[in-house]
Protein backbone atom coordinates (compact mmCIF):
# COMPACT_ATOMS: atom_id res chain seq x y z
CA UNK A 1 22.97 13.19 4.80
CA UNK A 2 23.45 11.32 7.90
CA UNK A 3 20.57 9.30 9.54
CA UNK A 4 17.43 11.08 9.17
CA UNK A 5 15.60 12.63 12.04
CA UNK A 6 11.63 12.82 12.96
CA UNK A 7 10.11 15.72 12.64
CA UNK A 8 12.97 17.32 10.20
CA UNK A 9 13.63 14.84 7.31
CA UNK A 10 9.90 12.67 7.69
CA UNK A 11 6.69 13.48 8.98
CA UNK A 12 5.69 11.13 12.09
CA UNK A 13 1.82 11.33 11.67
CA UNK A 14 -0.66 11.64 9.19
CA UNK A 15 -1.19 15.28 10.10
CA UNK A 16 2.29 16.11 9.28
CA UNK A 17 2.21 14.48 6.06
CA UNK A 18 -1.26 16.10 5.17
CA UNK A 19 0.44 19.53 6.28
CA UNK A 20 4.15 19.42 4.84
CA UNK A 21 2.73 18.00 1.17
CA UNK A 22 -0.61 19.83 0.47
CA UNK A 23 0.75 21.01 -3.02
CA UNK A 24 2.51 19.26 -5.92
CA UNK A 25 5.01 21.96 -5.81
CA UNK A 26 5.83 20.75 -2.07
CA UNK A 27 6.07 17.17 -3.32
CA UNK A 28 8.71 18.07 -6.21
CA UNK A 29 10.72 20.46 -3.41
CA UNK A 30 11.16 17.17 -1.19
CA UNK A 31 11.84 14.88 -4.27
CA UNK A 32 14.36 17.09 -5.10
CA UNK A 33 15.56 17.09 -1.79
CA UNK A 34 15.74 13.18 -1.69
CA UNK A 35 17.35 12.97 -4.87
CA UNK A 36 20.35 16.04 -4.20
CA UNK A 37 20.66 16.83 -0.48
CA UNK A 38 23.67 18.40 -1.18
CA UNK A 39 22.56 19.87 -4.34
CA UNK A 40 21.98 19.63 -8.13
CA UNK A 41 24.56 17.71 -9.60
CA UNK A 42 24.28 16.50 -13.02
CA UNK A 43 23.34 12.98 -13.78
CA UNK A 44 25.39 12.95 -17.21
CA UNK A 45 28.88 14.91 -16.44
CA UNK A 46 28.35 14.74 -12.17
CA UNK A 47 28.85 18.22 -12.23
CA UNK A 48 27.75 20.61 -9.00
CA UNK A 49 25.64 23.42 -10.08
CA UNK A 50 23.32 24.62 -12.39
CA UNK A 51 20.35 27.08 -12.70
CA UNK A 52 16.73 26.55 -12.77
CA UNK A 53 14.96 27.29 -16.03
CA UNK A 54 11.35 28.84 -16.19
CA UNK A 55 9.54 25.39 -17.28
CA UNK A 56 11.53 23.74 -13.68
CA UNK A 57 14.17 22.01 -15.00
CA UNK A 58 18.03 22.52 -14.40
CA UNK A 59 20.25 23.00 -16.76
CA UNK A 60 23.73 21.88 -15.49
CA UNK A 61 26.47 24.48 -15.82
CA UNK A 62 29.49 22.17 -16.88
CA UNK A 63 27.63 20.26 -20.13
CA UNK A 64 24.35 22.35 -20.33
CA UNK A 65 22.22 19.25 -19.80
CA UNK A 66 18.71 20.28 -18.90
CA UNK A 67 16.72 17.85 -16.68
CA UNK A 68 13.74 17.64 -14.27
CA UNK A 69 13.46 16.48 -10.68
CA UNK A 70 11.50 13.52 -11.86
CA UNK A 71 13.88 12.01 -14.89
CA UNK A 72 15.73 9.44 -14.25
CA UNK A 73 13.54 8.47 -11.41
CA UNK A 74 9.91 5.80 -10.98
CA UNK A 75 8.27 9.06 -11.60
CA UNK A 76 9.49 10.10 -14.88
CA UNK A 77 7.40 10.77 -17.77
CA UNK A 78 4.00 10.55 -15.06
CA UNK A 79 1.45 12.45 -16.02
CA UNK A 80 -0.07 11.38 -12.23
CA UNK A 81 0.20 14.43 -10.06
CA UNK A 82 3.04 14.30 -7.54
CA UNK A 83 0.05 14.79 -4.13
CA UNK A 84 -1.23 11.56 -5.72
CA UNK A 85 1.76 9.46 -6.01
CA UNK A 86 2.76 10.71 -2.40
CA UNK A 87 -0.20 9.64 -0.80
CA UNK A 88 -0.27 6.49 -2.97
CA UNK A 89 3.55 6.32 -1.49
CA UNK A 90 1.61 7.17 2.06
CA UNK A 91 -0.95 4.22 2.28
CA UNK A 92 1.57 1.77 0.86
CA UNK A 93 4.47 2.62 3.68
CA UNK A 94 1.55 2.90 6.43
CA UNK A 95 -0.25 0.10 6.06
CA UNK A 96 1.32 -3.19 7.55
CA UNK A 97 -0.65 -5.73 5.87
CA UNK A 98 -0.04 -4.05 2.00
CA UNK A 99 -2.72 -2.09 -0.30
CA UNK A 100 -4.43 -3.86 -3.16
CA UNK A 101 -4.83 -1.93 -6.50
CA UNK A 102 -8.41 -1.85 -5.89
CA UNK A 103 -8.25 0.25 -2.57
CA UNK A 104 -5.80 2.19 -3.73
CA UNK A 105 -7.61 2.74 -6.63
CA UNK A 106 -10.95 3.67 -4.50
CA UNK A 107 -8.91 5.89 -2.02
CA UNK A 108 -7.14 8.39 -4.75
CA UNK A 109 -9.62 8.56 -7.19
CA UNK A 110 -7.81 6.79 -9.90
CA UNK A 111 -9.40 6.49 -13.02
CA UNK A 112 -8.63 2.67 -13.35
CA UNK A 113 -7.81 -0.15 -11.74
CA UNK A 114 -5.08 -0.79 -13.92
CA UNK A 115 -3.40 2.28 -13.18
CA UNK A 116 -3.42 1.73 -9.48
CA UNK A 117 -1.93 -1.57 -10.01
CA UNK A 118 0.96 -0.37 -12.20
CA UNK A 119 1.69 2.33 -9.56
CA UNK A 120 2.00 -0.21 -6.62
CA UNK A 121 4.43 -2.53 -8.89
CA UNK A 122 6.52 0.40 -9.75
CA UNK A 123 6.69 1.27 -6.16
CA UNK A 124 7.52 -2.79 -5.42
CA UNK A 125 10.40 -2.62 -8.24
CA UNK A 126 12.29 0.22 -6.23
CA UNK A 127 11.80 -1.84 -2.59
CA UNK A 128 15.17 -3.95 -3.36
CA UNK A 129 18.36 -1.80 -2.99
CA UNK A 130 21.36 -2.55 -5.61
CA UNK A 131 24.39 -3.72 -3.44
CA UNK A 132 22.46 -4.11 -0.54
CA UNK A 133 24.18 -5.94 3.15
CA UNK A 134 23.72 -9.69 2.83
CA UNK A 135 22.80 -11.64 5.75
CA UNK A 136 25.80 -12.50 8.16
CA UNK A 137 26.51 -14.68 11.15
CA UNK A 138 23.69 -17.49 11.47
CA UNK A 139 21.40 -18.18 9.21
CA UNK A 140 18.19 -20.28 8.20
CA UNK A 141 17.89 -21.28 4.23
CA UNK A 142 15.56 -23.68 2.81
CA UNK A 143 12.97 -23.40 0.17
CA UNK A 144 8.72 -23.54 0.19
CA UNK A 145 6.14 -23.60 -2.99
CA UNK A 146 3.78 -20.98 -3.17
CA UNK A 147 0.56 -21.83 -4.24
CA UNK A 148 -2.39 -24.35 -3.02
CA UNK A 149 -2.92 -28.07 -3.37
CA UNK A 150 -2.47 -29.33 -6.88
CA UNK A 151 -4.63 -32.96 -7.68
CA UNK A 152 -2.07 -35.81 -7.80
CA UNK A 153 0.33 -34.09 -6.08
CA UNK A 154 1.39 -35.92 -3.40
CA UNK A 155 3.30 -32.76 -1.82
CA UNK A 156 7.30 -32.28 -1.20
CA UNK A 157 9.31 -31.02 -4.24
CA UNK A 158 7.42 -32.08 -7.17
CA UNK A 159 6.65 -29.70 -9.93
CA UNK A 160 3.35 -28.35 -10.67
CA UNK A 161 1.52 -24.89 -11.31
CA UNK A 162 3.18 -23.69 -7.83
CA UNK A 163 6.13 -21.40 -7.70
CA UNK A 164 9.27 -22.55 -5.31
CA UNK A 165 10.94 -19.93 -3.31
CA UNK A 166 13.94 -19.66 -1.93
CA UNK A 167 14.56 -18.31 1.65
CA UNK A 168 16.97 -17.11 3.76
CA UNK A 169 16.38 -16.05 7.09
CA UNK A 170 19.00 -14.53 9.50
CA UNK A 171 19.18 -15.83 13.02
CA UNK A 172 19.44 -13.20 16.36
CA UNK A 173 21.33 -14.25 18.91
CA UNK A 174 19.95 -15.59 22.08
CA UNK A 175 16.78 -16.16 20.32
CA UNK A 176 14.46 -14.30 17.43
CA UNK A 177 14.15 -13.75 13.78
CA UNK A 178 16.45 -11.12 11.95
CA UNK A 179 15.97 -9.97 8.24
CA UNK A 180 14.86 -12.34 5.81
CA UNK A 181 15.26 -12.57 1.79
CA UNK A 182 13.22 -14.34 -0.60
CA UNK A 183 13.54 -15.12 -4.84
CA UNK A 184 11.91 -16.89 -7.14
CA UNK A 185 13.71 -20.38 -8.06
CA UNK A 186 13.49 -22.23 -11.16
CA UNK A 187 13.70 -25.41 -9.39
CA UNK A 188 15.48 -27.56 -6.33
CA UNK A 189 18.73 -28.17 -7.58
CA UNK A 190 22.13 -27.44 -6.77
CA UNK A 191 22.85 -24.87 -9.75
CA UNK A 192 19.63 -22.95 -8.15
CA UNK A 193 19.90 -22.94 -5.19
CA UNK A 194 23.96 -22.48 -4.67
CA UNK A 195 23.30 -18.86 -6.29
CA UNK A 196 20.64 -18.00 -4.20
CA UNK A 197 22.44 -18.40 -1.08
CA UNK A 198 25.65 -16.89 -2.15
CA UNK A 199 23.47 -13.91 -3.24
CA UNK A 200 21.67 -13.79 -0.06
CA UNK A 201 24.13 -14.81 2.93
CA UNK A 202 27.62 -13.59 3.59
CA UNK A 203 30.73 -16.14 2.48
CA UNK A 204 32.06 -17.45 6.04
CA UNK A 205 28.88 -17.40 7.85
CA UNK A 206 26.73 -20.48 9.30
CA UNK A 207 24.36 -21.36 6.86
CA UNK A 208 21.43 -24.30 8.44
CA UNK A 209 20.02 -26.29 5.67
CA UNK A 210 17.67 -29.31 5.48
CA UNK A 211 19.45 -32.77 4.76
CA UNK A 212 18.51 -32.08 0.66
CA UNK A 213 21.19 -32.88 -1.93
CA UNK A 214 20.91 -29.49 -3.64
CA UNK A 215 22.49 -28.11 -0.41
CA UNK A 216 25.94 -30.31 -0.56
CA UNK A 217 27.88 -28.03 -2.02
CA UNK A 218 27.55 -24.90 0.69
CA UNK A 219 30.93 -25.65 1.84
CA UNK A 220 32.58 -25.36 -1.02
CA UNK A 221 31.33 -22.14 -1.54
CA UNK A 222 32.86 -20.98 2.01
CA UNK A 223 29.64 -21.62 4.31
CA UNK A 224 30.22 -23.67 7.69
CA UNK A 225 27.43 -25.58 6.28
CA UNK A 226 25.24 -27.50 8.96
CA UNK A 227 22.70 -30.42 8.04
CA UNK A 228 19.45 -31.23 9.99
CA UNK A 229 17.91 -34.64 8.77
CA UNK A 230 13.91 -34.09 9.31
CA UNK A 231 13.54 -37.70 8.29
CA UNK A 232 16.34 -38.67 11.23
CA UNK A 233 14.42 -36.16 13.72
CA UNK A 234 10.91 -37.90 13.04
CA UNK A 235 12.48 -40.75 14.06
CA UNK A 236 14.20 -39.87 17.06
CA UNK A 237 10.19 -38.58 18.04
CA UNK A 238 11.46 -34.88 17.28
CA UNK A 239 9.40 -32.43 15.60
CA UNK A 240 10.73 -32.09 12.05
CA UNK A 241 8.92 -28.01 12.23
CA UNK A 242 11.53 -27.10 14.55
CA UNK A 243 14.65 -27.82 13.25
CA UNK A 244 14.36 -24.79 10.74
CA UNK A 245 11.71 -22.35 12.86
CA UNK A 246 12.81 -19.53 11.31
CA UNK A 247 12.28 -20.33 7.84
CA UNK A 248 8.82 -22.22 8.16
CA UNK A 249 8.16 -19.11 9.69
CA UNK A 250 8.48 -16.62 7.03
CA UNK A 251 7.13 -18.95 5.03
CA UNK A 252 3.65 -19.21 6.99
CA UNK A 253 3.84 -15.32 6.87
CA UNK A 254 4.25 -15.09 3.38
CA UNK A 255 1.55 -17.51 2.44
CA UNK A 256 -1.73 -15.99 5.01
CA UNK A 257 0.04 -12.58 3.95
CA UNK A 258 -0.76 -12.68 -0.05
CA UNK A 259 -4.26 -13.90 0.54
CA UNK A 260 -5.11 -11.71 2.66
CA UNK A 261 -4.52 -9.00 1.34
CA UNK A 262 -4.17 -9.62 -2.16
CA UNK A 263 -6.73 -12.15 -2.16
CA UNK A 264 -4.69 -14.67 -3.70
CA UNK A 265 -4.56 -12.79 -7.16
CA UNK A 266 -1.09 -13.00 -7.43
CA UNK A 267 0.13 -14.13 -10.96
CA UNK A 268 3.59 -16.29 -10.84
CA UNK A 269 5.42 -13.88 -13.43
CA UNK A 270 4.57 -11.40 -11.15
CA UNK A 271 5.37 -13.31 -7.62
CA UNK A 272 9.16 -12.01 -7.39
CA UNK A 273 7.43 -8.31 -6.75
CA UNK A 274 5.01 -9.56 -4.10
CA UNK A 275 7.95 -11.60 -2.22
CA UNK A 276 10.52 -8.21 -2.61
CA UNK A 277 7.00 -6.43 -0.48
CA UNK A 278 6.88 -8.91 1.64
CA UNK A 279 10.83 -9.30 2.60
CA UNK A 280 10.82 -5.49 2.71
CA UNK A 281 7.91 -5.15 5.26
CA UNK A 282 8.99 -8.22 7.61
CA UNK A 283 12.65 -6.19 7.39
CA UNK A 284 10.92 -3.26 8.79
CA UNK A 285 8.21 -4.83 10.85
CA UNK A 286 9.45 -3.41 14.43
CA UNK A 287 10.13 -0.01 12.82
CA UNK A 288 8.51 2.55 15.62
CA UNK A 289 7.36 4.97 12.67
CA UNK A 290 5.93 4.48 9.94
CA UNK A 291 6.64 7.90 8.47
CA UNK A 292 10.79 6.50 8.53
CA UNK A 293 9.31 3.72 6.30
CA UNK A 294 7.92 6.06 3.90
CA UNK A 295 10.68 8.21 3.72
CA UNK A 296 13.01 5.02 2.60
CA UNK A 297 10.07 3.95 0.06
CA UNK A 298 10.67 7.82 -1.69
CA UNK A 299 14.16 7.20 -1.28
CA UNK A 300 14.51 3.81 -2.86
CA UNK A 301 11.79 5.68 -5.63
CA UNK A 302 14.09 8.00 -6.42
CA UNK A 303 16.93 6.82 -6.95
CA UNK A 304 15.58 3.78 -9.06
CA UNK A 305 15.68 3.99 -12.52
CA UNK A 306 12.78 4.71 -14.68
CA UNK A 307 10.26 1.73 -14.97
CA UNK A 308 7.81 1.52 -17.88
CA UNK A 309 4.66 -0.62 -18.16
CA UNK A 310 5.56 -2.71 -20.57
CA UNK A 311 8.81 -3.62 -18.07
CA UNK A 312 6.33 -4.88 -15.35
CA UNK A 313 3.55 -6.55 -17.50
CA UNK A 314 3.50 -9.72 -18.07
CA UNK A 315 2.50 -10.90 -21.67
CA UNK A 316 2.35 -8.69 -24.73
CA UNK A 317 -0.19 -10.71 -26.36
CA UNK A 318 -1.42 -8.49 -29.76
CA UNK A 319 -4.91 -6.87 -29.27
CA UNK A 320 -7.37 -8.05 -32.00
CA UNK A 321 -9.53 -5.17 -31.27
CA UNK A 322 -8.90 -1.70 -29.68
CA UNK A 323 -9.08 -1.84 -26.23
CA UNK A 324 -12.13 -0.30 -24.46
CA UNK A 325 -12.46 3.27 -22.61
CA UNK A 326 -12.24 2.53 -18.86
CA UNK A 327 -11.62 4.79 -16.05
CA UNK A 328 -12.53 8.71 -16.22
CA UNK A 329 -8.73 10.12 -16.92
CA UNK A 330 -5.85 10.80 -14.97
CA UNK A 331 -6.84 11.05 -11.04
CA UNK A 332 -6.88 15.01 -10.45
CA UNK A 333 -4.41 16.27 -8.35
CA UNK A 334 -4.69 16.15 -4.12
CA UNK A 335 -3.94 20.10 -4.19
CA UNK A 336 -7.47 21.64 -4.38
CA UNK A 337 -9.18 24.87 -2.77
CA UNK A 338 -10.91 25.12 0.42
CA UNK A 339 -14.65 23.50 -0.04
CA UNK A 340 -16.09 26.52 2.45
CA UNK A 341 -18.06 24.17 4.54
CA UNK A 342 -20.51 23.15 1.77
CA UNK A 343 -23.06 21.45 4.31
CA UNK A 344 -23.28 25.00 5.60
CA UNK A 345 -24.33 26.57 2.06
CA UNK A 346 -27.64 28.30 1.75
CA UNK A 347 -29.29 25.31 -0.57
CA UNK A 348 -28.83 22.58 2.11
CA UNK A 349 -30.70 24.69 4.81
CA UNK A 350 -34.55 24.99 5.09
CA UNK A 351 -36.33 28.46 4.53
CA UNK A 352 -38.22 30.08 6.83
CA UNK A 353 -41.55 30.18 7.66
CA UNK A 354 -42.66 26.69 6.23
CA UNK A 355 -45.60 24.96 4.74
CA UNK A 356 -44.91 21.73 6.13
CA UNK A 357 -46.65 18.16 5.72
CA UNK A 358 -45.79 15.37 7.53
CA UNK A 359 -46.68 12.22 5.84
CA UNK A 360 -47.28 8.79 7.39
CA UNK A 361 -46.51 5.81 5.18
CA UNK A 362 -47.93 3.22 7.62
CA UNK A 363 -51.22 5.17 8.48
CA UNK A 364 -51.64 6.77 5.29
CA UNK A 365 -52.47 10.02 7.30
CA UNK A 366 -51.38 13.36 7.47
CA UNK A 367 -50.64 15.96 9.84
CA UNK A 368 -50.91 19.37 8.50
CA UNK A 369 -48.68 22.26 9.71
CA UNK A 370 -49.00 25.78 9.08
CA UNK A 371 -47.91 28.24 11.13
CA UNK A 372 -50.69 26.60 13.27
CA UNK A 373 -48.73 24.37 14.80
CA UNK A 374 -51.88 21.44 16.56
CA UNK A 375 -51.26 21.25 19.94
CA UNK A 376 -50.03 17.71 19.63
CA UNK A 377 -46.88 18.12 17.36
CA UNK A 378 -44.54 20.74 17.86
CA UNK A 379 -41.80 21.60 15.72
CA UNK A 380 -38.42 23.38 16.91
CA UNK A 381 -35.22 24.66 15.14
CA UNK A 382 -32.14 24.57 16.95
CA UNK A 383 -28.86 25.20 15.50
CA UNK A 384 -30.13 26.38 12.08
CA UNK A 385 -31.79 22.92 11.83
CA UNK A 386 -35.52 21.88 11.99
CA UNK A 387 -36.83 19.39 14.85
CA UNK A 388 -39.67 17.38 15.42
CA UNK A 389 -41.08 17.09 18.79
CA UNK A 390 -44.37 16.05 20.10
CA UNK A 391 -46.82 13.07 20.43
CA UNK A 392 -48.62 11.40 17.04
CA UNK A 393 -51.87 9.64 16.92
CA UNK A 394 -51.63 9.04 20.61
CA UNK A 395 -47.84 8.05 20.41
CA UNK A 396 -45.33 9.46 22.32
CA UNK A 397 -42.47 10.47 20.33
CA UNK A 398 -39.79 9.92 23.19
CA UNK A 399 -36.79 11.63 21.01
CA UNK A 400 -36.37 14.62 18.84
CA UNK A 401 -34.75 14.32 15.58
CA UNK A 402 -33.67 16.19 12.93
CA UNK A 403 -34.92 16.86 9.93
CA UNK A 404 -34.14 17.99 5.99
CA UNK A 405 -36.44 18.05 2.93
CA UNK A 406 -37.15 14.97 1.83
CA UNK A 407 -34.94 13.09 4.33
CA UNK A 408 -36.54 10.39 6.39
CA UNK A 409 -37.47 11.01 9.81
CA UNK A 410 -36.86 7.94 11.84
CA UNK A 411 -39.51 8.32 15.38
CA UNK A 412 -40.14 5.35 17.60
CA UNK A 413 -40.22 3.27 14.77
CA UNK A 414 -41.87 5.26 12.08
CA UNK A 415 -40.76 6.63 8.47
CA UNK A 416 -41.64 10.53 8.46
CA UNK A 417 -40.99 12.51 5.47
CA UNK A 418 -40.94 15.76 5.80
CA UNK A 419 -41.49 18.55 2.66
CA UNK A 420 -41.32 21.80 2.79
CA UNK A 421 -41.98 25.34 0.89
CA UNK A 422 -41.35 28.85 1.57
């Protein structure tokens, strides 16, 4: 498949996407799609052709493997329907600032929070292609902690409960910011930080560095390594922020991005994740659609290998008790029936003729109505729905409003309740 086209490979709007996957069978069509474009071919043997079986799996015609559309993939073994995961898939691609686990969770109906969460960090596993294009030409590298102020920390590189980063960020020519990567480091040295550079930059390139030792041996590794001494540039009256503008830049990104939307509850054995998001939306951020973003989250998601929960978790501390019964289920599937207008259902609308009293919580009066309208209050129906009109206890009622048993009737400033009987 060559580069995919609007319209024909991704939807460009929300209204496409609502139209093309309404159904879970749609969603499995385009997964399987995604996964063979040019066909079923066996993931065992690599063999072209097969036939469909009546439970939807293929059995492959060279070894007689049978497999589904989602083994092999994020989604195998989910018992989430496929319209969920697509629309989870949806809000995470749209949304340029990220979705928390807790929105996500409010949004699809998910029975816990837990399971939103796990969804989104299976989706972050998949964001970081294998054998993916290093950065070439120029580029930025330098390192940041993330994480706030630590007491007795007097800054710089000095351990603590923060997390260093590496990052490399590629430079465009005349001026501008190209892609970026990010990893986790264990600390400052030269034996972490000479892999993280060779892993992220192209051999022969121009790598820009700070005037740290770890960085000395870039050379030797086939970089045309070039030093900038902050300490030298503070001296010479220079700002020491712009000699690496790139990299404090995607730094500063990084660091309003996961409070912001994450609300700083990012957990360090769980920070490589949120810095593979982040790298992967600043990659993409002058993308013109967003569907073309979602269509390379489903394809990274599909051709990822499975991921289980207890690969993404963090501790597998033993449970002293059984754990408690939270959330309602698995989230029911996005594919439902027509609701037939239910505001429009005989229950919600108010019989005819009507015994009506209108009640006065400030006064403590009432108004009767029946059939005998007083000259003073008037009521109306327009549009199958019940108005009031008129003037009470010498007030002018300026506005007509609407009305419904038992809902209050806001006029000039009053409460009104209205009740009703046939």
């Amino acid at each position: 498949m060559g580069y995919p086209r609007a319209g024909a490979h991704y939807r460009r709007s929300t209204g496409e996407f609502l139209a093309w996957f309404g159904t879970d069978e749609d969603c499995l069509d385009y997964l399987e799609w995604l996964r063979w474009p040019g066909g079923f071919a066996c993931p065992r043997c690599g063999h072209a052709g097969g036939w469909r079986l009546a439970d939807g799996r293929v059995e492959c015609g060279g070894c007689g493997r049978r497999t589904s559309v989602t083994a092999g993939t994020i989604f195998d073994k989910t018992r989430t329907p496929l319209t969920v995961w697509f629309h989870a898939c949806w809000l995470f691609a749209t949304a340029k600032d990220g979705i928390s686990a807790r929105h996500l969770q409010r949004a699809l109906e998910i029975g816990s929070c837990q399971t939103a969460w796990a969804m989104l960090h299976r989706l972050r596993s998949a964001l970081v292609r294998p054998g993916r294009d290093r950065l070439a030409g120029v580029a930025e590298a330098g390192e940041a902690f993330i994480g706030g102020e630590e007491h007795g920390l007097r800054g710089g590189r000095q351990p603590g409960k923060k997390v260093l980063a590496g990052i490399a960020a590629g430079i465009s020519e005349p001026k501008g910011i190209g892609r970026c990567r990010m990893a986790v480091l264990a600390d400052a040295s030269a034996s972490s930080l000479g892999p993280f550079v060779t892993g992220s930059v192209e051999p022969g390139s121009r790598v820009i560095t700070d005037g740290w030792v770890g960085y000395n041996g870039l050379a030797a590794l086939g970089y045309a390594h070039e030093r900038r001494n902050q300490k030298a540039a503070a001296r010479r009256g220079e700002d020491p922020g712009e000699l690496l503008p790139a990299v404090h830049r995607v730094s500063s990104l990084c660091k309003r991005w996961l409070p912001g939307t994450h609300q700083g509850s990012v957990e360090p054995a769980h920070l490589q994740a949120y810095l593979n998001e982040f790298a992967f939306r600043f990659n993409r951020r002058n993308s013109r659609s967003r569907g073309l973003v979602f269509f390379r989250v489903l394809e990274l998601a599909a051709g990822h290998d499975p991921v289980r929960y207890d690969d993404i978790r963090a501790t597998r501390k033993p449970r002293s008790k059984p754990p408690r019964q939270r959330g309602t289920g698995h989230p029911p599937s996005l594919n439902r029936p027509a609701a037939a207008r239910p505001w429009r259902t005989a229950e919600m609308q108010l019989p005819f003729p009507l015994r009506l009293r209108i009640h006065s919580p400030l006064r403590g009066a009432a108004v009767g109505c029946d059939n005998r309208v007083p000259s003073r209050c008037r009521l109306v129906r327009a549009g199958g729905r019940l108005g009031f009109f008129g003037v009470i206890g010498q007030r002018r009622a300026g506005r007509k409003v609407h009305s419904c048993a038992g809902v209050p009737l806001v006029v000039t400033g009053f409460a009104w309740t209205v009740r009703g009987r046939a």
